[in-house]
Protein backbone atom coordinates (compact mmCIF):
# COMPACT_ATOMS: atom_id res chain seq x y z
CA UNK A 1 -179.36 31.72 -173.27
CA UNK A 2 -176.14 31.72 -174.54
CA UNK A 3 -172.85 30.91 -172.18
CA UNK A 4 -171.74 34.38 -171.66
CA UNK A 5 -174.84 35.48 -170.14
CA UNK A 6 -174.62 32.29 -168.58
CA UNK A 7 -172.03 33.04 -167.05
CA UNK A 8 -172.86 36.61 -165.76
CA UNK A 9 -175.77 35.64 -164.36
CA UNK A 10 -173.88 32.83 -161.78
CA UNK A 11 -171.72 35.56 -160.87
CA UNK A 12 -174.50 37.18 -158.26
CA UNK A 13 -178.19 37.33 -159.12
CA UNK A 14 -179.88 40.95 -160.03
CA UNK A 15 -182.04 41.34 -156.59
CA UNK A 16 -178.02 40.46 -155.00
CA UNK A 17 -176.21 42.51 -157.24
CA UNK A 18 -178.82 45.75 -156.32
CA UNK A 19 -178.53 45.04 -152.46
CA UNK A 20 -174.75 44.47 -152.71
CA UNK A 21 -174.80 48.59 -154.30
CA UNK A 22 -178.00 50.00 -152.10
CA UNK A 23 -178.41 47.98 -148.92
CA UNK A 24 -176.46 50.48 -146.92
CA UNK A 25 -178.24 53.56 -147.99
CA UNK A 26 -181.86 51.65 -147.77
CA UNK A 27 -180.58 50.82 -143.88
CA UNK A 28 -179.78 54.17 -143.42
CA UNK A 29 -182.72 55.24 -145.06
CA UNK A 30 -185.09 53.02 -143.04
CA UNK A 31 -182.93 53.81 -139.99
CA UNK A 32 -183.71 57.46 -140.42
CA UNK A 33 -187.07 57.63 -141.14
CA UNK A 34 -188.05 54.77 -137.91
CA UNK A 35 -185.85 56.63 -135.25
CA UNK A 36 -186.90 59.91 -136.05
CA UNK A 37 -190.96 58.97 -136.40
CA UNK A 38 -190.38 57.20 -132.95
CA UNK A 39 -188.61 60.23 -131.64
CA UNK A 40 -191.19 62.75 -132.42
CA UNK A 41 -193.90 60.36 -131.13
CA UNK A 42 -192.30 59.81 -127.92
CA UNK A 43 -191.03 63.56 -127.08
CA UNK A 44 -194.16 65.06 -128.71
CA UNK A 45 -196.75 66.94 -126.97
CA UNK A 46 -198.11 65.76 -124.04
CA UNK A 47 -195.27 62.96 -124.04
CA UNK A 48 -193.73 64.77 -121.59
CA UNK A 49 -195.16 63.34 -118.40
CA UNK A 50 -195.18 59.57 -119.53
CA UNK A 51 -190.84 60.03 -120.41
CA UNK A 52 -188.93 59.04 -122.84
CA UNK A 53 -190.89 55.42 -123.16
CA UNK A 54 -192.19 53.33 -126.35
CA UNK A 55 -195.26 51.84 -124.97
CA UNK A 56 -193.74 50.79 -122.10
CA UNK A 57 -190.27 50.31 -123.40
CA UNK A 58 -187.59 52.45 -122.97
CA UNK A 59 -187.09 54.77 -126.10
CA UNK A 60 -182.96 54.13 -125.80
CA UNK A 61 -183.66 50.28 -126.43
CA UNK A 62 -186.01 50.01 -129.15
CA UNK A 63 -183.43 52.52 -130.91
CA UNK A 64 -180.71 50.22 -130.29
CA UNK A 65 -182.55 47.43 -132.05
CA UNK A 66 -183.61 49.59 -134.75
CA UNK A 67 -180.32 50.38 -135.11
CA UNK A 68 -178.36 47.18 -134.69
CA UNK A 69 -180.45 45.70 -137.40
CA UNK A 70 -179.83 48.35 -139.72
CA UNK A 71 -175.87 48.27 -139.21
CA UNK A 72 -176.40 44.50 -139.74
CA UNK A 73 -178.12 45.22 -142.77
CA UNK A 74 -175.36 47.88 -144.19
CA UNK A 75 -172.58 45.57 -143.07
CA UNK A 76 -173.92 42.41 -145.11
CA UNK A 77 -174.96 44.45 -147.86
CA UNK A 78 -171.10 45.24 -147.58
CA UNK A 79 -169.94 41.82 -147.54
CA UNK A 80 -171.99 41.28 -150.65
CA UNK A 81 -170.68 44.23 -152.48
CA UNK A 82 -167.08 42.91 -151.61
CA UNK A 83 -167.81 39.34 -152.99
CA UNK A 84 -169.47 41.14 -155.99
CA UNK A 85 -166.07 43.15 -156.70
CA UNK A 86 -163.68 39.69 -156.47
CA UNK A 87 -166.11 37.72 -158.72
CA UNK A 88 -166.63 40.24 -161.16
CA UNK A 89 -163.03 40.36 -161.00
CA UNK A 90 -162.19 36.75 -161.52
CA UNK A 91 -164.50 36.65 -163.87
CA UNK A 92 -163.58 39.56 -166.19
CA UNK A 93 -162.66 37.17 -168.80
CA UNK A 94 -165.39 35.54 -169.34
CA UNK A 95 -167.82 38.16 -169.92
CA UNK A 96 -167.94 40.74 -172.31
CA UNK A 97 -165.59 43.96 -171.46
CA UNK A 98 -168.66 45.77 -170.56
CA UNK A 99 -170.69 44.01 -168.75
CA UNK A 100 -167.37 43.34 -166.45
CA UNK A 101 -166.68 46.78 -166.30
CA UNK A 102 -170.19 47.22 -165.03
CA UNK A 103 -170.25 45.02 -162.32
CA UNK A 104 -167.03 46.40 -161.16
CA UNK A 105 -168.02 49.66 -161.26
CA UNK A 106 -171.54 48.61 -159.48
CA UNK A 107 -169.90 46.97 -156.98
CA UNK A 108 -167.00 49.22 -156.15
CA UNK A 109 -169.48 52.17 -155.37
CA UNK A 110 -171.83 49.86 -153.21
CA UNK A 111 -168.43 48.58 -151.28
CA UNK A 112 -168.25 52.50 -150.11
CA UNK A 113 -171.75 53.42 -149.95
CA UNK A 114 -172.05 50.62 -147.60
CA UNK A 115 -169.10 51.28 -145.51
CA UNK A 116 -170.19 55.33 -145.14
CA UNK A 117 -173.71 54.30 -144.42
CA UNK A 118 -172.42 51.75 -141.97
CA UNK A 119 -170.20 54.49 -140.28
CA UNK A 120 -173.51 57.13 -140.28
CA UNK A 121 -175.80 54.23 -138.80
CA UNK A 122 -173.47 53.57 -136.35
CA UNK A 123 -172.40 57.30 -135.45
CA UNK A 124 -176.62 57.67 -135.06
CA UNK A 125 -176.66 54.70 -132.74
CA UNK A 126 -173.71 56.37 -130.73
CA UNK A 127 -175.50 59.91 -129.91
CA UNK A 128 -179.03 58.23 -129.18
CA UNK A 129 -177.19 56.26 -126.66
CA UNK A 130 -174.93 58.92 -125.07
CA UNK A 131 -177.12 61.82 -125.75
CA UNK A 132 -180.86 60.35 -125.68
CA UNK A 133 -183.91 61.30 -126.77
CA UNK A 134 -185.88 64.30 -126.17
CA UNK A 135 -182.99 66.89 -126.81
CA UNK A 136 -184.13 70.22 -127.90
């Protein structure tokens, strides 16, 4: 290995690099797929008489968790997409023009990918909480 790649590959390692760019969309994704699957189970049919409860737990908390962890999730993939852009940055010069260009590029459009999917995780956690489940 030669110090250039060196180099690039101390700056953030590949499995950092693709959760710094898709660790807000996978938190969205996951948040998406777990509240509506609970949703459906818990207001399905014949749901109706047991309420709005996960197996004895109330549908509005489990969602919160679900969805705290998720923001979590977006938010640090954030914070790694941010640290991504100021070392490729800092370290422009020392790698070749492309591969710096790259991992700018990479981690400029995970910075906002994060940050919307952070806002839409959050906005979801909002209307469960104010507007519940079951809503038809």
């Amino acid at each position: 290995m030669n110090a250039v790649a060196g180099t690039g590959a101390r700056i953030m390692g590949p499995a950092l690099t693709w959760f710094a760019v898709l660790g807000g969309a996978a938190a969205w994704s996951v948040l998406t797929l777990a509240v509506w699957g609970l949703n459906e189970f818990v207001c399905g049919e014949g749901a109706a008489e047991t309420g709005p409860d996960l197996l004895g737990l109330p549908f509005v908390g489990v969602a919160a968790v679900i969805t705290a962890a998720c923001a979590v999730t977006a938010a640090a993939a954030g914070l790694a997409a941010w640290r991504l852009l100021g070392r490729a940055r800092s370290a422009g010069d020392r790698l070749p023009e492309h591969r710096a260009g790259r991992l700018k590029f990479m981690a400029a459009v995970g910075l906002g990918s994060d940050l919307l999917h952070l806002a839409i995780i959050l906005y979801v956690g909002v209307a469960l909480v104010f507007f519940g489940p079951c809503i038809r």
